[in-house]
Each structure stands twice: as structure tokens, then as C-alpha cells.
N, C-alpha and C. Protein backbone atom coordinates (compact mmCIF):
# COMPACT_ATOMS: atom_id res chain seq x y z
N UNK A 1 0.84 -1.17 0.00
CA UNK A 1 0.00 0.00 0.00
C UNK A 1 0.89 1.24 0.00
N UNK A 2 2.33 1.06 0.83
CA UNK A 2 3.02 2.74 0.94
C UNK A 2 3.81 2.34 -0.28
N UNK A 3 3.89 1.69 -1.17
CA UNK A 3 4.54 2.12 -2.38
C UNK A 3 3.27 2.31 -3.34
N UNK A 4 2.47 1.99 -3.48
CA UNK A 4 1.57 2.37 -4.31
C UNK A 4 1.37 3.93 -4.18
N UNK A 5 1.25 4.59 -3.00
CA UNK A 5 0.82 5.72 -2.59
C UNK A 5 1.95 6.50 -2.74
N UNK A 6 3.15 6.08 -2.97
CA UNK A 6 4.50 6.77 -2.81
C UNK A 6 4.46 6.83 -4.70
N UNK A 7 3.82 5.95 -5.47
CA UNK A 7 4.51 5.97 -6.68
C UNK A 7 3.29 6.18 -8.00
N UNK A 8 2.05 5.78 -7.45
CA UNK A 8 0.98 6.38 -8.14
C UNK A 8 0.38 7.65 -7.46
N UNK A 9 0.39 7.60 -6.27
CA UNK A 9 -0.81 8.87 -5.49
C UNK A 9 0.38 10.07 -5.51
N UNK A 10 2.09 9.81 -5.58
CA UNK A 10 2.43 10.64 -5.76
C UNK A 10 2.74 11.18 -4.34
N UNK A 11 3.03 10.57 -3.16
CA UNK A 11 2.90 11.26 -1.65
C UNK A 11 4.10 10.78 -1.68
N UNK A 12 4.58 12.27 -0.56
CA UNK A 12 5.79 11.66 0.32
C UNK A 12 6.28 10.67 1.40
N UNK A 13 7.14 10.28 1.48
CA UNK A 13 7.32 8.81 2.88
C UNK A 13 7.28 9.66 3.91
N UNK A 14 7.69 10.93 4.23
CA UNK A 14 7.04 10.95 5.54
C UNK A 14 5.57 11.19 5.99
N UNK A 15 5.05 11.49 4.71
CA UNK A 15 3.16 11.51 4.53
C UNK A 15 2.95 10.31 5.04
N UNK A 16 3.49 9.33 4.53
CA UNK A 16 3.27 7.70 4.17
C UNK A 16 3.38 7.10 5.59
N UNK A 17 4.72 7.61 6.12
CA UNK A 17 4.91 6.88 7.50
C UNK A 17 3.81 7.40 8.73
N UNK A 18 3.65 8.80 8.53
CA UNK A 18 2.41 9.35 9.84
C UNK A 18 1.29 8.22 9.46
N UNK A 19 0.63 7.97 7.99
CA UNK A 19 -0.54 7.18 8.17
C UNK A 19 -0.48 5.82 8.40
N UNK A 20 0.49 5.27 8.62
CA UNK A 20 0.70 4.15 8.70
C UNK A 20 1.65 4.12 10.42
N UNK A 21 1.37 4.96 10.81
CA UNK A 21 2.42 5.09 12.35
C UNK A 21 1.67 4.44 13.09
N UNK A 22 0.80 4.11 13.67
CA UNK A 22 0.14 2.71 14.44
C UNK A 22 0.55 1.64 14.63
N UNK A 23 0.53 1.32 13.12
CA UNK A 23 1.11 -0.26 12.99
C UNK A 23 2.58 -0.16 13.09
N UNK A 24 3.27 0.80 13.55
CA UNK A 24 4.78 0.40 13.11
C UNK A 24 5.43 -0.19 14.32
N UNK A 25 4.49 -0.17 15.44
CA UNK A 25 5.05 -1.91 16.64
C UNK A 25 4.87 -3.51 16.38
N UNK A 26 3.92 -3.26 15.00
CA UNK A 26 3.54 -4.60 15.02
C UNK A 26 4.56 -5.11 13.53
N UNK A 27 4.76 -4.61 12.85
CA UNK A 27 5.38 -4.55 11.34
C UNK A 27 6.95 -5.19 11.82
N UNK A 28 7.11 -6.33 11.71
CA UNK A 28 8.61 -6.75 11.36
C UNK A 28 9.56 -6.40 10.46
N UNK A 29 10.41 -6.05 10.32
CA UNK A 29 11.53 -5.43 9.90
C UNK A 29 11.74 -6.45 8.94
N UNK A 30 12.28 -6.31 7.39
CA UNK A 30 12.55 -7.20 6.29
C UNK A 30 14.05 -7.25 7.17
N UNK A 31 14.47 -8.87 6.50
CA UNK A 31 15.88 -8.81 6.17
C UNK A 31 16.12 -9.85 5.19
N UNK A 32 17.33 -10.03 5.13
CA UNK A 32 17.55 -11.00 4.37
C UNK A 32 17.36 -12.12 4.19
N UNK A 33 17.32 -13.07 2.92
CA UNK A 33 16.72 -14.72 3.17
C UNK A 33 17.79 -15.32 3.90
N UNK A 34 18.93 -15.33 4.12
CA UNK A 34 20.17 -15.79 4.41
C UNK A 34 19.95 -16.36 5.37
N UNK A 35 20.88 -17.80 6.15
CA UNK A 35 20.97 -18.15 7.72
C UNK A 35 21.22 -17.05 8.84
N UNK A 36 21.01 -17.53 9.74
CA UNK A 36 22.06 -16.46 11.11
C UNK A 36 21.41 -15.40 11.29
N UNK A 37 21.99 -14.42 11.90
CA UNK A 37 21.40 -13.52 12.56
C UNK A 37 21.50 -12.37 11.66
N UNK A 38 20.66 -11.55 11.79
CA UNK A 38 20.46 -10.38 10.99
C UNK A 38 21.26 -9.19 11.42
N UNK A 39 21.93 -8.58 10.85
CA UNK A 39 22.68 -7.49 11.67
C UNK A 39 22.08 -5.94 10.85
N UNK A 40 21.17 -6.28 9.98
CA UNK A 40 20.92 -4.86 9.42
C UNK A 40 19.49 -5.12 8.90
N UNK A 41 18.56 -4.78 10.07
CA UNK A 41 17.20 -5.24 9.48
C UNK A 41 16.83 -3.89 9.40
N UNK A 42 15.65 -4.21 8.20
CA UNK A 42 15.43 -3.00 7.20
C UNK A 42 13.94 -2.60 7.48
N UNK A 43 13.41 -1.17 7.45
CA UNK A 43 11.70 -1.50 8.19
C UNK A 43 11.17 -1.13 6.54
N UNK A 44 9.89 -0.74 6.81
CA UNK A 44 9.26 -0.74 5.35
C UNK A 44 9.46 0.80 5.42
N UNK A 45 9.81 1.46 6.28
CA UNK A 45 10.09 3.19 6.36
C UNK A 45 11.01 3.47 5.48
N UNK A 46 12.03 2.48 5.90
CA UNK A 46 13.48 2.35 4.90
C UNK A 46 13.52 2.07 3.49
N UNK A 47 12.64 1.21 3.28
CA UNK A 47 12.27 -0.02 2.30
C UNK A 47 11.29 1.76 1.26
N UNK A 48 10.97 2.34 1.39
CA UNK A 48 9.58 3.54 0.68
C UNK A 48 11.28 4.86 0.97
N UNK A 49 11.84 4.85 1.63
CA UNK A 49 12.60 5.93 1.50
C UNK A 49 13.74 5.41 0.03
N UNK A 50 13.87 4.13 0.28
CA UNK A 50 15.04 3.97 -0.71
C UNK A 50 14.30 4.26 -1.97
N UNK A 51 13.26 3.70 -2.37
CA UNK A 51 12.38 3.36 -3.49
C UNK A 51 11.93 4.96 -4.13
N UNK A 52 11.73 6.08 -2.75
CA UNK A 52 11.56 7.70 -3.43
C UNK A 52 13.02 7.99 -3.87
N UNK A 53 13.99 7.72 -3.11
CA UNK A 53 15.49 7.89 -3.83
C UNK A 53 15.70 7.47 -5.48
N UNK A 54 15.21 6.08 -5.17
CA UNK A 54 15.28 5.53 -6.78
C UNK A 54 14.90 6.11 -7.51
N UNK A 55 13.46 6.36 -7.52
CA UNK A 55 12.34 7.24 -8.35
C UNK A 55 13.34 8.45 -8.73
N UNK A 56 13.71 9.43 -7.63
CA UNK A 56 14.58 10.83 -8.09
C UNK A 56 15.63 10.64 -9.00
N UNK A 57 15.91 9.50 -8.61
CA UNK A 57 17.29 9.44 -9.46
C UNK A 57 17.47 8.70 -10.89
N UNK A 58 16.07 8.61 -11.25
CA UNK A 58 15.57 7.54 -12.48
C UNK A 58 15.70 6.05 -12.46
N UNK A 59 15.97 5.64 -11.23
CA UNK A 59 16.45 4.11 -10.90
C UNK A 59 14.98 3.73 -11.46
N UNK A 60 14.18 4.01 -10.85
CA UNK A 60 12.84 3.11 -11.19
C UNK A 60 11.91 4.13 -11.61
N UNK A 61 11.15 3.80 -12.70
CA UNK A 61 9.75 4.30 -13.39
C UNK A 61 8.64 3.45 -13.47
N UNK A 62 7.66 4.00 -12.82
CA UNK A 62 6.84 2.51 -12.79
C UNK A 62 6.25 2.44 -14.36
N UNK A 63 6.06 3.49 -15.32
CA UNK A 63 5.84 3.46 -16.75
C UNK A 63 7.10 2.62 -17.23
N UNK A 64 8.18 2.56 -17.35
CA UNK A 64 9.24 1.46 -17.88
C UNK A 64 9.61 0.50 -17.46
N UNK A 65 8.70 0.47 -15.93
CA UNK A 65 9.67 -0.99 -15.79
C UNK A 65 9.04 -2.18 -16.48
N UNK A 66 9.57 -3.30 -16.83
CA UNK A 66 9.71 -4.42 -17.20
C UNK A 66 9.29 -5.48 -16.51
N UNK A 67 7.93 -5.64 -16.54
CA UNK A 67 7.70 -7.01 -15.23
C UNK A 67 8.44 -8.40 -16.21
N UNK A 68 8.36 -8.36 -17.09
CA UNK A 68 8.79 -9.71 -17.90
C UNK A 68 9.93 -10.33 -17.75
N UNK A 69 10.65 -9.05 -17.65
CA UNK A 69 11.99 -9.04 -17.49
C UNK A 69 12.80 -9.01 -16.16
N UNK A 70 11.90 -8.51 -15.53
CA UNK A 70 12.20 -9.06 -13.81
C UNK A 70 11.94 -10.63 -13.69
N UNK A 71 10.47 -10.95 -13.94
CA UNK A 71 10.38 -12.28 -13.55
C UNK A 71 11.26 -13.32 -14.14
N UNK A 72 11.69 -13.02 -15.07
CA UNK A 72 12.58 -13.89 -16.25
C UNK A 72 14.17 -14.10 -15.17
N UNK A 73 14.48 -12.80 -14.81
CA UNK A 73 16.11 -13.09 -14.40
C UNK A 73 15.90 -13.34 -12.39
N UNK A 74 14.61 -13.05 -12.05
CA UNK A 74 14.62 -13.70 -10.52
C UNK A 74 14.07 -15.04 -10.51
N UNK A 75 14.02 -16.29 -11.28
CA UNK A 75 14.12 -17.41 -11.52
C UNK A 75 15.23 -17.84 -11.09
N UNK A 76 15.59 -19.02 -10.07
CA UNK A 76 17.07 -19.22 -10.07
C UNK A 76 17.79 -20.29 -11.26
N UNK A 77 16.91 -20.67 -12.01
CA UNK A 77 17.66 -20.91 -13.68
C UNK A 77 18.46 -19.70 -14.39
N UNK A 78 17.52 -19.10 -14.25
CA UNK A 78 18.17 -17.62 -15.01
C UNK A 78 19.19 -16.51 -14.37
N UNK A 79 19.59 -17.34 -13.09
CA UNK A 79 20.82 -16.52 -12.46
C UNK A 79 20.00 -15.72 -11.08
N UNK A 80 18.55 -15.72 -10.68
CA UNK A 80 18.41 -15.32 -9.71
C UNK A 80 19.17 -13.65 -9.20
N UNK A 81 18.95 -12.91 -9.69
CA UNK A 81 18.98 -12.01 -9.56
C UNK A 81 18.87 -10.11 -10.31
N UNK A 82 18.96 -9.53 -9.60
CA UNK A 82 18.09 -7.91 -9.78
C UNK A 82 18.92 -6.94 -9.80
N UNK A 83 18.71 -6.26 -10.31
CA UNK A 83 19.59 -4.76 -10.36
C UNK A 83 19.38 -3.73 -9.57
N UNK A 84 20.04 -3.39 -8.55
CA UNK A 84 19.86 -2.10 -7.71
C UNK A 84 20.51 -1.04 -7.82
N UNK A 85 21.33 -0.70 -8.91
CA UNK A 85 21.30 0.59 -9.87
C UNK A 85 21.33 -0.39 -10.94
N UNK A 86 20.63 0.33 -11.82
CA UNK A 86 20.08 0.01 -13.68
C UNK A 86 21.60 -0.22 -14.29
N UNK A 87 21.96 -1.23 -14.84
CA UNK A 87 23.20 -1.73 -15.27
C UNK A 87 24.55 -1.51 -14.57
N UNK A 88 24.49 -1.24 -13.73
CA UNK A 88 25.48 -0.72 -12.89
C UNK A 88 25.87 -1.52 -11.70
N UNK A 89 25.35 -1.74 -10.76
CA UNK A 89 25.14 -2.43 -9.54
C UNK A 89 23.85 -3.73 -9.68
N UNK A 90 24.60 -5.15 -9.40
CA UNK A 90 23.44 -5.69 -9.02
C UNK A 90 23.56 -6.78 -7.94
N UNK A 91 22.76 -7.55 -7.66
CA UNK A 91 22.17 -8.19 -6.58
C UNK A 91 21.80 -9.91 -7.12
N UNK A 92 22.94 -10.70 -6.06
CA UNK A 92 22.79 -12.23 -6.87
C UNK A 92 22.46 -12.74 -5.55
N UNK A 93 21.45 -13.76 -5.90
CA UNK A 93 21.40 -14.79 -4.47
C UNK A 93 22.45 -15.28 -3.56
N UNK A 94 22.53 -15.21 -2.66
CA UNK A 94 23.41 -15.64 -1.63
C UNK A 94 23.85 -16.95 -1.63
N UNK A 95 24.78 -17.57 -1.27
CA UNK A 95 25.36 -18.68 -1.71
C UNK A 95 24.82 -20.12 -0.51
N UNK A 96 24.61 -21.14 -0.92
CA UNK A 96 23.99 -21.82 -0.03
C UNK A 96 24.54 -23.27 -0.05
N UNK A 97 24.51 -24.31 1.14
CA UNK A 97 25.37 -25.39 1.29
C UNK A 97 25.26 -26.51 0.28
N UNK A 98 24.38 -26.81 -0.12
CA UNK A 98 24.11 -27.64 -1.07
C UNK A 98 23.83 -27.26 -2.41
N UNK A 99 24.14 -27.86 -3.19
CA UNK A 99 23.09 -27.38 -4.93
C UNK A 99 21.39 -27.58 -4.94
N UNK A 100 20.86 -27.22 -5.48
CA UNK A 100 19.19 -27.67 -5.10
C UNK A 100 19.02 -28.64 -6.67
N UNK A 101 17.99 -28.80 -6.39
CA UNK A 101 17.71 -30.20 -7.12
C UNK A 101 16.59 -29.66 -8.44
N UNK A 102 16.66 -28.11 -8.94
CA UNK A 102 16.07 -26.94 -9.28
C UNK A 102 17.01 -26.43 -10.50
N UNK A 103 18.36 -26.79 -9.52
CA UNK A 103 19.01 -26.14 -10.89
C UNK A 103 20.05 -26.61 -11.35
């Protein structure tokens, strides 16, 4: 809902965070899929601030982006992973003890 409102309605995250400030004792913090302990958990405050950054900086357009092309390369056949700057920087699954039986 706060990215929809951040990226169609056009509002700011700190608009976003007052209406949604209630729930923010109950809302678990994302982190990573990885084992072990989390040392940098991320809230959805964080998660709508990075995403208005992106937006400013042309990282993401919701008119260009590419769902096809997301779903195609976050398959872990297709290398499992995303770009967090647009050709520049990206983001590969984390490495895990066994091979899966998938790929």
C-alpha cells in the first residue's frame, strides 16, 4: 500500500509513515533470506525511502519498468537475480550449502 501511494498517489514517505504510524510496533523489519542472525534489518520506512530515492534518481519508473523481465532473471535458472542501480550495480542470491535439485 506505501509504495503504491509513494509511486501512483504521488505522496511523500514521511506523509506515508504518519498514516501508517500505528502499525509500526507490530510490522517486522525485512531482512535478508540468508541463515544467522540479521545485523541490518530494514523496516518498510526504509524499504519507501530507498524506493523515493530511486524514483529521483531515475532508478525506477513505474511506466518502464519491465515485469517480464524481472520475472525472467529472478528465476534461479536464469541466475536469480536484480539490479539495484540500472546496469550498474546488481544483486545475486546468496550462496547456499548444497546445490538444489532446481538447478
Amino acid at each position: 500500500m506505501g509504495a503504491f501511494m509513494l509511486i501512483v498517489l504521488k505522496m511523500k514517505t514521511e506523509k506515508i509513515a504518519n498514516i501508517f504510524k500505528s502499525y509500526s510496533s507490530i510490522v517486522v523489519p525485512y531482512r535478508d533470506a540468508s541463515y544467522g542472525e540479521c545485523y541490518y534489518p530494514c523496516t518498510v520506512d526504509q524499504c519507501l525511502q530507498g524506493l523515493e530515492f530511486a524514483m529521483k534518481l531515475g532508478w525506477y519508473s513505474f511506466k518502464d519498468f519491465d515485469d517480464r523481465e524481472y520475472e525472467y532473471y529472478e528465476k534461479l535458472e536464469n541466475g536469480d537475480l536484480n539490479w539495484i542501480i540500472p546496469k550498474k550495480f546488481m544483486a545475486l542470491m546468496g550462496p547456499v550449502d548444497e546445490p538444489s535439485e532446481d538447478f
